[in-house]
PDB file of N, CA and C in Angstrom:
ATOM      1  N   UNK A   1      78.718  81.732 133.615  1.00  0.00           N
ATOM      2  CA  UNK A   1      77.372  81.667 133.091  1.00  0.00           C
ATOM      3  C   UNK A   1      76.633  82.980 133.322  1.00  0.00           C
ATOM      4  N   UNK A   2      77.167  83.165 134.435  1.00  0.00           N
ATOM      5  CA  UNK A   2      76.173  84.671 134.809  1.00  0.00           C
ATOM      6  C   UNK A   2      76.050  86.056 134.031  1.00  0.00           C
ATOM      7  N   UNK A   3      78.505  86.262 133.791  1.00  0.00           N
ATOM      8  CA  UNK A   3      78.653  86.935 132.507  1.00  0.00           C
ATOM      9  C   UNK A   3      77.933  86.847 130.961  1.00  0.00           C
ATOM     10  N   UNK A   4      77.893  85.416 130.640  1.00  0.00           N
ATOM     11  CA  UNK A   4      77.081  85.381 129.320  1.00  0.00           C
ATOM     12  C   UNK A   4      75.865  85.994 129.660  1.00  0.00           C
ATOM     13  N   UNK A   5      75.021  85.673 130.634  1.00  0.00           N
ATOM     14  CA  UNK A   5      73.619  85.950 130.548  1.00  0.00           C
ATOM     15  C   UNK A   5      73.377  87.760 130.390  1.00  0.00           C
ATOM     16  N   UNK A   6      74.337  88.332 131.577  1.00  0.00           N
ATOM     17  CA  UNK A   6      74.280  89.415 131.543  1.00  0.00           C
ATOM     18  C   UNK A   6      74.858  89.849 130.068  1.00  0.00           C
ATOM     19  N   UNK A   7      75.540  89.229 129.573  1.00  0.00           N
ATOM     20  CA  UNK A   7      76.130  89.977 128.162  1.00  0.00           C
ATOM     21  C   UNK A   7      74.894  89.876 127.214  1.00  0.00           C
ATOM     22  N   UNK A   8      74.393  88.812 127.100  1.00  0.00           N
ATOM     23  CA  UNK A   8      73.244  88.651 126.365  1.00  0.00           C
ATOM     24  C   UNK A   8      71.926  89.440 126.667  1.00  0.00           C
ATOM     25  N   UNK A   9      71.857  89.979 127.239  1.00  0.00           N
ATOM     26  CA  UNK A   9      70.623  90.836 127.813  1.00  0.00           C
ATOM     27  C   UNK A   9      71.527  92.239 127.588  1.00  0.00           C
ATOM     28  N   UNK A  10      72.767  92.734 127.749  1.00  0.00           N
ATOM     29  CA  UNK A  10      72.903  94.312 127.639  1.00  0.00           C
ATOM     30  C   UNK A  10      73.007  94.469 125.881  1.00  0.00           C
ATOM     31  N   UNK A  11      73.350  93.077 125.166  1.00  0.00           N
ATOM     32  CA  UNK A  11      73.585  93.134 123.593  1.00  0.00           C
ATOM     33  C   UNK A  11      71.612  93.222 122.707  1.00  0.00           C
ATOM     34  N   UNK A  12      71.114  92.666 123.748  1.00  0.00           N
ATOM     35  CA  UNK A  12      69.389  92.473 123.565  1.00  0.00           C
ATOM     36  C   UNK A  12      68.824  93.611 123.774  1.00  0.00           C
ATOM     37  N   UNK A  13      69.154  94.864 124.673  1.00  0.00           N
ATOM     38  CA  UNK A  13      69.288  96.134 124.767  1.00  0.00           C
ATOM     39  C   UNK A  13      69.416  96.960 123.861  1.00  0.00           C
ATOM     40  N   UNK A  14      70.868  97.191 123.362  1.00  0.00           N
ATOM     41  CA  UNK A  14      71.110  97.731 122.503  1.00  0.00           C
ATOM     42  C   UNK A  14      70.891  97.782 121.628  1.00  0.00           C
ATOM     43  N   UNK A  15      70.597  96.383 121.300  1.00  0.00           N
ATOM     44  CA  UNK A  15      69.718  96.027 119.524  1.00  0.00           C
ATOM     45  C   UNK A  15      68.145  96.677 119.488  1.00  0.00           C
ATOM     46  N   UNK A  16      67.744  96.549 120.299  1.00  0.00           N
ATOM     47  CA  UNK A  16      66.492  97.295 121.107  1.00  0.00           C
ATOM     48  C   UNK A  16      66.526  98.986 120.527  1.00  0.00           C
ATOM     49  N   UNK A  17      67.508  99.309 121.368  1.00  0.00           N
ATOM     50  CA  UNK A  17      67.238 101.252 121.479  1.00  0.00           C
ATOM     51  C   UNK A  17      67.742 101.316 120.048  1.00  0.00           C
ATOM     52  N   UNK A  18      68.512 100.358 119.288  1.00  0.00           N
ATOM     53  CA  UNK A  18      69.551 100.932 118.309  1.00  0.00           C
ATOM     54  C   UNK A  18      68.632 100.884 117.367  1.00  0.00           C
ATOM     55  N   UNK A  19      67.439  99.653 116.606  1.00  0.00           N
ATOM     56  CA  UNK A  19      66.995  99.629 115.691  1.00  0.00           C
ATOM     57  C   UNK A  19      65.493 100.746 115.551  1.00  0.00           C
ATOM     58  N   UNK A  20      65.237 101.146 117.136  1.00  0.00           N
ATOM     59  CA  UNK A  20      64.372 101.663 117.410  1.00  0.00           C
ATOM     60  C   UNK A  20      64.828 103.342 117.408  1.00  0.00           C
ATOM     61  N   UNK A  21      66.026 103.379 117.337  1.00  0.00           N
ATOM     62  CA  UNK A  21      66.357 104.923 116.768  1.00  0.00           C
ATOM     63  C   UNK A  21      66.450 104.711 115.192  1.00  0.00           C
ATOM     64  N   UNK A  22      67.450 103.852 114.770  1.00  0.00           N
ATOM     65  CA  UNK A  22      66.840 103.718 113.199  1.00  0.00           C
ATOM     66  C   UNK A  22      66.131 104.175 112.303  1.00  0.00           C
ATOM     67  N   UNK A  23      64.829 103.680 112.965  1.00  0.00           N
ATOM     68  CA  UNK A  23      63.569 103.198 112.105  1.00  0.00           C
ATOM     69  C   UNK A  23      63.097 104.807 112.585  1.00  0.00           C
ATOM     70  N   UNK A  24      63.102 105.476 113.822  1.00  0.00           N
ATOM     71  CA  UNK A  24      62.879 106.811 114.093  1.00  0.00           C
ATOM     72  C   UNK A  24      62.764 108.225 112.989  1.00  0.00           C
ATOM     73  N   UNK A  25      64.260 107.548 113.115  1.00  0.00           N
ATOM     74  CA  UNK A  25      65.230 108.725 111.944  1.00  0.00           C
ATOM     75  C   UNK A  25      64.706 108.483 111.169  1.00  0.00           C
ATOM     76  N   UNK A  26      64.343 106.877 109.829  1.00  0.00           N
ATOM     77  CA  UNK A  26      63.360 106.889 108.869  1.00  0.00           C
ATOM     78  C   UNK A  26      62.517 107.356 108.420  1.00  0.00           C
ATOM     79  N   UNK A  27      61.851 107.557 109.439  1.00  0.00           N
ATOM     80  CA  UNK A  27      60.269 107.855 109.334  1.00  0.00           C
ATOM     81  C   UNK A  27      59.663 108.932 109.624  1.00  0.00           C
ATOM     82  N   UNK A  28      60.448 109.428 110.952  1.00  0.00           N
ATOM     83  CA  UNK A  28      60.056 111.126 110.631  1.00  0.00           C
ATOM     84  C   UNK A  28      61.263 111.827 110.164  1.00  0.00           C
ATOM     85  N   UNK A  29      61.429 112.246 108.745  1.00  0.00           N
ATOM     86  CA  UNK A  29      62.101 113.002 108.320  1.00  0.00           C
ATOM     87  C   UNK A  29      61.438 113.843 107.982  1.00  0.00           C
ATOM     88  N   UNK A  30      60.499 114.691 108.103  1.00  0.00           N
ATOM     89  CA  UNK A  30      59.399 115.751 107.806  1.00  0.00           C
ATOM     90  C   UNK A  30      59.618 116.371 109.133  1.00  0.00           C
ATOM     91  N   UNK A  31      59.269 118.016 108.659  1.00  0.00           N
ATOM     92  CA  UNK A  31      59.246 118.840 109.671  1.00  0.00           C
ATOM     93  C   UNK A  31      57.533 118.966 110.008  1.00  0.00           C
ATOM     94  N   UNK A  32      57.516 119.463 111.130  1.00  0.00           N
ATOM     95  CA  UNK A  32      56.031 119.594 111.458  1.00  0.00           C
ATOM     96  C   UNK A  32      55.547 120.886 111.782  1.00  0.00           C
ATOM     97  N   UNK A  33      56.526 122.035 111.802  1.00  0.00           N
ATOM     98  CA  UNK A  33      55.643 123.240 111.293  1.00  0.00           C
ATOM     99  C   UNK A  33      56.737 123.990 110.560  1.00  0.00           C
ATOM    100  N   UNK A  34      55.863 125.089 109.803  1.00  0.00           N
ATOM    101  CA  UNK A  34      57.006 125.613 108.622  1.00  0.00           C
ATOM    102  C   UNK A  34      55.665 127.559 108.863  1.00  0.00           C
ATOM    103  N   UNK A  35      56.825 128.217 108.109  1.00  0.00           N
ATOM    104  CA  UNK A  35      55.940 129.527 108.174  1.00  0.00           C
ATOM    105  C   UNK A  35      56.577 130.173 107.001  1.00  0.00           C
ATOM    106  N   UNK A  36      55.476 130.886 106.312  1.00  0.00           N
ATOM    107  CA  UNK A  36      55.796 131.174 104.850  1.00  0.00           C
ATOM    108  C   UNK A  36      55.488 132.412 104.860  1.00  0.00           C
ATOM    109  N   UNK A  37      56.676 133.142 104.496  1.00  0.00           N
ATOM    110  CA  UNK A  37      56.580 134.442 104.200  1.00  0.00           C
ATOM    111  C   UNK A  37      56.036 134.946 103.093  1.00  0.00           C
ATOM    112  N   UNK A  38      55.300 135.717 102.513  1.00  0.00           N
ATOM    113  CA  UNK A  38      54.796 135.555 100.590  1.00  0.00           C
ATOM    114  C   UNK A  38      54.772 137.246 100.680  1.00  0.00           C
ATOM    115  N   UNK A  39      54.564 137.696  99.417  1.00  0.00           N
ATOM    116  CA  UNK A  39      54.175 139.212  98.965  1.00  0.00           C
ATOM    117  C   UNK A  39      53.283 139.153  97.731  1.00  0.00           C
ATOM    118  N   UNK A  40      52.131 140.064  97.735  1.00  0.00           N
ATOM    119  CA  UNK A  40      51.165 140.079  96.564  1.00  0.00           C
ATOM    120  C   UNK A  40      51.963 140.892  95.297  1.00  0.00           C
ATOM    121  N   UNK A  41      51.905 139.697  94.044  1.00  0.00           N
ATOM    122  CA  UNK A  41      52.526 140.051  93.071  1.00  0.00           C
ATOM    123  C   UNK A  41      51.653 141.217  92.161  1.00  0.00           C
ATOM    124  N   UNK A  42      50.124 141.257  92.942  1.00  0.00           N
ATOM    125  CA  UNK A  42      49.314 142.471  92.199  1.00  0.00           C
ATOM    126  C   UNK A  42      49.027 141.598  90.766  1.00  0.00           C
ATOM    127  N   UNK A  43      48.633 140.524  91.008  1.00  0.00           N
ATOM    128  CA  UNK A  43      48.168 139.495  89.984  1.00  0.00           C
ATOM    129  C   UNK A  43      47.062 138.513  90.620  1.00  0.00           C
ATOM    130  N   UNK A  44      46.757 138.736  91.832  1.00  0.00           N
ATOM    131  CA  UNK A  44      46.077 138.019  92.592  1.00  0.00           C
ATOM    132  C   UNK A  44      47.003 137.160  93.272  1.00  0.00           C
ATOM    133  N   UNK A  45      48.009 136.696  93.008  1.00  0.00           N
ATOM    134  CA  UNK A  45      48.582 135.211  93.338  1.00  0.00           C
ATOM    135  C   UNK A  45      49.918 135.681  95.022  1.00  0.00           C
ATOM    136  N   UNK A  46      50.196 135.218  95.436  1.00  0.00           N
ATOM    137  CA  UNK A  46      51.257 135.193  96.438  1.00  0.00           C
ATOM    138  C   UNK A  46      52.067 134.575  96.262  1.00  0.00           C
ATOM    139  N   UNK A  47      53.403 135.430  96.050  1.00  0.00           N
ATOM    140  CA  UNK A  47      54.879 134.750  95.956  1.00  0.00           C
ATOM    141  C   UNK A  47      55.227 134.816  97.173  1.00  0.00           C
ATOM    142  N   UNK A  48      55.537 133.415  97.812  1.00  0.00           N
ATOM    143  CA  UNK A  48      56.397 133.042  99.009  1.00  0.00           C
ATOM    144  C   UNK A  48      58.038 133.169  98.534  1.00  0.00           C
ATOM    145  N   UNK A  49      58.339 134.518  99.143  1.00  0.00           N
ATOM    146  CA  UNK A  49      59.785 134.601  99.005  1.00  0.00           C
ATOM    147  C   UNK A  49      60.537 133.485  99.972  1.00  0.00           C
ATOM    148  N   UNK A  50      59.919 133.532 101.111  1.00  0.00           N
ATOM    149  CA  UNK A  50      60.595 132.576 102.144  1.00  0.00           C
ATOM    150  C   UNK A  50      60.123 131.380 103.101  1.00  0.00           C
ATOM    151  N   UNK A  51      60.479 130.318 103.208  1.00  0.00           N
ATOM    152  CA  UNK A  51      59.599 129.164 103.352  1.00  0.00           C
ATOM    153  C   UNK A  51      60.701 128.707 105.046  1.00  0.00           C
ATOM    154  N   UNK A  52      60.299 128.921 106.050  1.00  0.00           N
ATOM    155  CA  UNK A  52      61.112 128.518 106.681  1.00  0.00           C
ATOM    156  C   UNK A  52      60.383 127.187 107.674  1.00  0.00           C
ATOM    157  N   UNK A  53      61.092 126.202 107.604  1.00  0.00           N
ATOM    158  CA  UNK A  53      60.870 125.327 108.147  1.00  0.00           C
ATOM    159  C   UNK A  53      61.395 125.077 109.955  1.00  0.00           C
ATOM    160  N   UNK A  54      60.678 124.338 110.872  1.00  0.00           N
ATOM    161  CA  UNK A  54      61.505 123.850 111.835  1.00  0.00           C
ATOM    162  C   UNK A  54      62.998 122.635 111.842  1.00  0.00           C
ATOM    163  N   UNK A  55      62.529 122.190 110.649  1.00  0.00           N
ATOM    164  CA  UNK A  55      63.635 121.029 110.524  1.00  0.00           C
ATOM    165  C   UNK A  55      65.034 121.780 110.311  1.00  0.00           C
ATOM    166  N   UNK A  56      64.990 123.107 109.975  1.00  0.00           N
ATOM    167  CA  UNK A  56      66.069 123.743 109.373  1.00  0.00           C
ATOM    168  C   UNK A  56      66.924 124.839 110.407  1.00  0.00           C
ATOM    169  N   UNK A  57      65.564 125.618 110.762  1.00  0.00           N
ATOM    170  CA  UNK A  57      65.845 126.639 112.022  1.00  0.00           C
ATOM    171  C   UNK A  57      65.011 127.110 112.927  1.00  0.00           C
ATOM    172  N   UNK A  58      64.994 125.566 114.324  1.00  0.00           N
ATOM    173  CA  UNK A  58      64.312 125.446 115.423  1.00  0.00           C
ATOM    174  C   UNK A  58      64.035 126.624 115.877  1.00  0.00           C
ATOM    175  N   UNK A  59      64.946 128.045 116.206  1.00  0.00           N
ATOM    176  CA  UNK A  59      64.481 128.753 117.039  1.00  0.00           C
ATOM    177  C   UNK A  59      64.129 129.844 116.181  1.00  0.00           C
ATOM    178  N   UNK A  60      64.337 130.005 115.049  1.00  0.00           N
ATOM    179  CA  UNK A  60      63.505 131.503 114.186  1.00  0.00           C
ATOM    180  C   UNK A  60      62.098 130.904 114.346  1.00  0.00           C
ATOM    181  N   UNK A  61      61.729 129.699 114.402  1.00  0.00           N
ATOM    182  CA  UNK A  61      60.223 128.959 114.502  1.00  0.00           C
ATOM    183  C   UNK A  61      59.843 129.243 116.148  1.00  0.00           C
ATOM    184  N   UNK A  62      60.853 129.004 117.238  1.00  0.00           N
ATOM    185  CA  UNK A  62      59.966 129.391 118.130  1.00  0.00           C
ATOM    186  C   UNK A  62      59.666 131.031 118.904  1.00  0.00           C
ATOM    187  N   UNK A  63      60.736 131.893 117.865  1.00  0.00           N
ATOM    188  CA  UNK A  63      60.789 132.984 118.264  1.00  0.00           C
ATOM    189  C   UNK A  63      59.647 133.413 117.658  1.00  0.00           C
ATOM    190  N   UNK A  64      59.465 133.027 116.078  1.00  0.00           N
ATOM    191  CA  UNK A  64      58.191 134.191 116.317  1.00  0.00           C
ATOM    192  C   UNK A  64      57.112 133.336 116.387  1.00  0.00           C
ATOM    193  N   UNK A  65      56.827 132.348 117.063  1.00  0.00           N
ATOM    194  CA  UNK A  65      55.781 132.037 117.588  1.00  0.00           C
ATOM    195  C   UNK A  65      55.632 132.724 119.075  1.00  0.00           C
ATOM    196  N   UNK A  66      56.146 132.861 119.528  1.00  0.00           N
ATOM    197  CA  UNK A  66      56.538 133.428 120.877  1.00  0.00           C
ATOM    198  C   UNK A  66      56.148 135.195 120.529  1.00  0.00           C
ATOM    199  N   UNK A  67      56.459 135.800 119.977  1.00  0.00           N
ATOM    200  CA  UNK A  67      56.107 137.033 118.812  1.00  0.00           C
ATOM    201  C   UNK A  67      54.385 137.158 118.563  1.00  0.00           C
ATOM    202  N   UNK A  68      53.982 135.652 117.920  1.00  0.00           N
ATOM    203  CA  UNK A  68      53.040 135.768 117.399  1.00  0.00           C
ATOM    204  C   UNK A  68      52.119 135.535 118.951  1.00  0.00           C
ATOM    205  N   UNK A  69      52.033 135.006 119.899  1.00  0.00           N
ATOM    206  CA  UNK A  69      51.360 134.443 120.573  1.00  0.00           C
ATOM    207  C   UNK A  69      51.435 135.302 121.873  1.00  0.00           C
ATOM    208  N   UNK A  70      52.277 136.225 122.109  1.00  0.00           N
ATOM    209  CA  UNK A  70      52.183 137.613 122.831  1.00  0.00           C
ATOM    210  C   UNK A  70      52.545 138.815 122.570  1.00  0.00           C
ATOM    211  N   UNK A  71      51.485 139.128 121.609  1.00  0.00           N
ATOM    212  CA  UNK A  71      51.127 140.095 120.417  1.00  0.00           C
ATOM    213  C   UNK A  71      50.118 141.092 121.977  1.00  0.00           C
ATOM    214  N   UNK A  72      50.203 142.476 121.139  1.00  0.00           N
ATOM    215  CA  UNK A  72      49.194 143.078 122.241  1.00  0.00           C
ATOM    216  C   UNK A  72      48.805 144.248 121.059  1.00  0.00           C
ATOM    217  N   UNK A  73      47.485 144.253 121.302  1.00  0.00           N
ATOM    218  CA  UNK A  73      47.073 145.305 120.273  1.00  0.00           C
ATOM    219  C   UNK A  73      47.611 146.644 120.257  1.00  0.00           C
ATOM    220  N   UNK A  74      47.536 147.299 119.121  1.00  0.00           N
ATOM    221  CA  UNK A  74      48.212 148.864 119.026  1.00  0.00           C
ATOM    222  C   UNK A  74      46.956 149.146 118.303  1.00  0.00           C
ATOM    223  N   UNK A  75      46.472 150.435 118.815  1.00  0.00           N
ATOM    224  CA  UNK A  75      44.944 151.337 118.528  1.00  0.00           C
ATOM    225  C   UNK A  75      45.400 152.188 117.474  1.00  0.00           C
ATOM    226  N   UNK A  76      46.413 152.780 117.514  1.00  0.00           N
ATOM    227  CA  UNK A  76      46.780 153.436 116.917  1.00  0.00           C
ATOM    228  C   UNK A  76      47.483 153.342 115.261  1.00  0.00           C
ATOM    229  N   UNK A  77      46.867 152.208 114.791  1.00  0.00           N
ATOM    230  CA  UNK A  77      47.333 151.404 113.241  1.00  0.00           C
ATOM    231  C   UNK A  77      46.454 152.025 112.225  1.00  0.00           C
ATOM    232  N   UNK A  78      47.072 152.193 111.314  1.00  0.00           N
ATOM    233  CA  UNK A  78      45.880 152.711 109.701  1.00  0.00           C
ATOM    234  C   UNK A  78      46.263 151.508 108.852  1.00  0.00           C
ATOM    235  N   UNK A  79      45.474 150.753 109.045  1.00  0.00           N
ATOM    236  CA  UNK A  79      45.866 149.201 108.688  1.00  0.00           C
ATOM    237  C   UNK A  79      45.037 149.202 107.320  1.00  0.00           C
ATOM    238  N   UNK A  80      45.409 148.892 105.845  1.00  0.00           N
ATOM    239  CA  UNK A  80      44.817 148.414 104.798  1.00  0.00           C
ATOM    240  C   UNK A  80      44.686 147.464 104.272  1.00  0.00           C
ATOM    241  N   UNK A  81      43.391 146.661 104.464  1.00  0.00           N
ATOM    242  CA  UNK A  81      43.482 145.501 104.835  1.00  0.00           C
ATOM    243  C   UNK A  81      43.211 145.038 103.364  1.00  0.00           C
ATOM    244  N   UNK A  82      42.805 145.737 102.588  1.00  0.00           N
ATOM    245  CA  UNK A  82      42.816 145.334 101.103  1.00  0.00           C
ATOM    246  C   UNK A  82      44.319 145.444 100.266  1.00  0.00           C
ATOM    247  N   UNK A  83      45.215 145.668 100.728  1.00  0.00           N
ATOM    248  CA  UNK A  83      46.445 145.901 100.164  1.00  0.00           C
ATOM    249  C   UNK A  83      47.498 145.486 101.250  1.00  0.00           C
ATOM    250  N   UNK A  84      47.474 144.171 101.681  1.00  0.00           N
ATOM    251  CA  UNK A  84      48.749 143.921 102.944  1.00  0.00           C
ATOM    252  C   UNK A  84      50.141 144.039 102.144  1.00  0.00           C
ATOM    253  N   UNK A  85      50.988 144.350 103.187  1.00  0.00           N
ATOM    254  CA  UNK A  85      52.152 144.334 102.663  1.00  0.00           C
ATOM    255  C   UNK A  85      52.870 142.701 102.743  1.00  0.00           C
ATOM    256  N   UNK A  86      52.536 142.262 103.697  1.00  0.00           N
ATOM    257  CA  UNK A  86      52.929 141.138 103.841  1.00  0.00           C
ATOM    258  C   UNK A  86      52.366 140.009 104.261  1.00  0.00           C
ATOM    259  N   UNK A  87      52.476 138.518 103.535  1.00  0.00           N
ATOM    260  CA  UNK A  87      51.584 137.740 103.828  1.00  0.00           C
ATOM    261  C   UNK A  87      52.286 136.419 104.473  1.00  0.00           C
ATOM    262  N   UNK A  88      51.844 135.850 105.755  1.00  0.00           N
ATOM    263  CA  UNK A  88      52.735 135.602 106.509  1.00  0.00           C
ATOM    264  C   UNK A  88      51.491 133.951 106.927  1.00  0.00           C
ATOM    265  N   UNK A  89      51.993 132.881 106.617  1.00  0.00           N
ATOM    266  CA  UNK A  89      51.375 131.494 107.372  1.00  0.00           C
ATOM    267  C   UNK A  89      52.223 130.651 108.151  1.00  0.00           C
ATOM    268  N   UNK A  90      51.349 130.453 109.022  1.00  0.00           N
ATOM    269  CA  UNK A  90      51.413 129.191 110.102  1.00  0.00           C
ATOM    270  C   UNK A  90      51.383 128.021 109.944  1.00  0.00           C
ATOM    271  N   UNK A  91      51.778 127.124 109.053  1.00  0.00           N
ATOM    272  CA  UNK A  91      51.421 125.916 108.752  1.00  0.00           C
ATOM    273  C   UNK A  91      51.799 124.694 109.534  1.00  0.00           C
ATOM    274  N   UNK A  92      51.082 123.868 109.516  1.00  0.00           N
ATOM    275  CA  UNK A  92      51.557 122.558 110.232  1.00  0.00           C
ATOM    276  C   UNK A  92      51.174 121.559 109.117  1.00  0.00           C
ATOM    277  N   UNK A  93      52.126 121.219 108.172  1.00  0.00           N
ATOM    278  CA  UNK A  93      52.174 119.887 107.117  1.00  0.00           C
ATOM    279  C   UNK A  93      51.254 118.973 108.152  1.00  0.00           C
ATOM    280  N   UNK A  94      52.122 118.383 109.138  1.00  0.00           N
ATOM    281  CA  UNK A  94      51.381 117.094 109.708  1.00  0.00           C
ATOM    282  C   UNK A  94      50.225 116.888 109.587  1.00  0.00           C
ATOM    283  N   UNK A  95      49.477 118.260 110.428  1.00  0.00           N
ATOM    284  CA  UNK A  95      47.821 118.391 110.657  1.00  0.00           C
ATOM    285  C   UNK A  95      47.388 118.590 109.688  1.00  0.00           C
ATOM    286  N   UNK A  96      48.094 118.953 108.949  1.00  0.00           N
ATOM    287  CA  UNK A  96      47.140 119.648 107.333  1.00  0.00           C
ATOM    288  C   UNK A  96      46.105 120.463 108.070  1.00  0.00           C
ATOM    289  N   UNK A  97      46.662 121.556 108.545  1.00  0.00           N
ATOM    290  CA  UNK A  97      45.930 122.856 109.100  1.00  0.00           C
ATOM    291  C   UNK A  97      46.303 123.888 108.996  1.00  0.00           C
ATOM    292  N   UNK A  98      45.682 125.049 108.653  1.00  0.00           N
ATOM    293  CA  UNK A  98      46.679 125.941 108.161  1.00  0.00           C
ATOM    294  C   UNK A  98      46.194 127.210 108.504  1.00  0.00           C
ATOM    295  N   UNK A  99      46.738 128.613 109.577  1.00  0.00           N
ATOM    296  CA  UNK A  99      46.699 129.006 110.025  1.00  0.00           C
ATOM    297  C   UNK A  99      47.059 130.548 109.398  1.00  0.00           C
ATOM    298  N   UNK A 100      46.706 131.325 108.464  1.00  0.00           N
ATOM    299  CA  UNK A 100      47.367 132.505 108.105  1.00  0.00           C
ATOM    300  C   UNK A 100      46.346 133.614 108.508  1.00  0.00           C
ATOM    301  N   UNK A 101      48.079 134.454 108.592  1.00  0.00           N
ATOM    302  CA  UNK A 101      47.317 136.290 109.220  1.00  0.00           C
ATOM    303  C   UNK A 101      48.030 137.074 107.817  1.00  0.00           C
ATOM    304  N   UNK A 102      47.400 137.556 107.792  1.00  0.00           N
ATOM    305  CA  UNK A 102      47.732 139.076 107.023  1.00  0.00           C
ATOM    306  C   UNK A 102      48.090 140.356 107.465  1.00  0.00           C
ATOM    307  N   UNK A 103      49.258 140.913 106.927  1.00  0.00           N
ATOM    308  CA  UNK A 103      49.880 141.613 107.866  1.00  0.00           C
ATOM    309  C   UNK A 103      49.878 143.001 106.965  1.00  0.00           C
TER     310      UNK A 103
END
């Protein structure tokens, strides 16, 4: 009796963690931050050549956040800020917040 009980409680378990990874995997299939590389087509508009997501490649996402977030100024830049070369966002789909620098 004791075996059944215990069998019935480690099978009550598993059905547990198992349907509860499941339904996991379901539901978040969205990545939750992505960073978009773009260049001005000199039409007004920004072509995102490159769209990189976390769902795809975890650590190019935390490298240059890591990049972006111990940044140290250089004095010495002739920066044109009306003509960037490159246009670079932070996005977080989830938050619907959206974070871009111009580079």
């Amino acid at each position: 009796m004791k075996k059944l009980k215990k069998l019935i409680v480690i099978a009550l378990i598993l059905g547990v963690f198992t349907s509860g990874y499941i339904v996991g995997k379901a539901v978040t299939n969205n990545h939750s931050r992505e960073i978009r590389v773009g260049f001005d087509n000199h039409k007004g508009q920004i072509d995102f050549a490159k769209v990189i997501t976390d769902s795809e490649n975890q650590e190019v996402i935390d490298n240059f956040m890591m990049i972006y977030l111990n940044k140290k100024q250089n004095y010495n830049l002739k920066v044109d800020f009306d003509n960037p070369d490159v246009h670079i966002f932070i996005d977080s789909p989830k938050q619907f917040t959206t974070s871009g620098r111009v580079l």
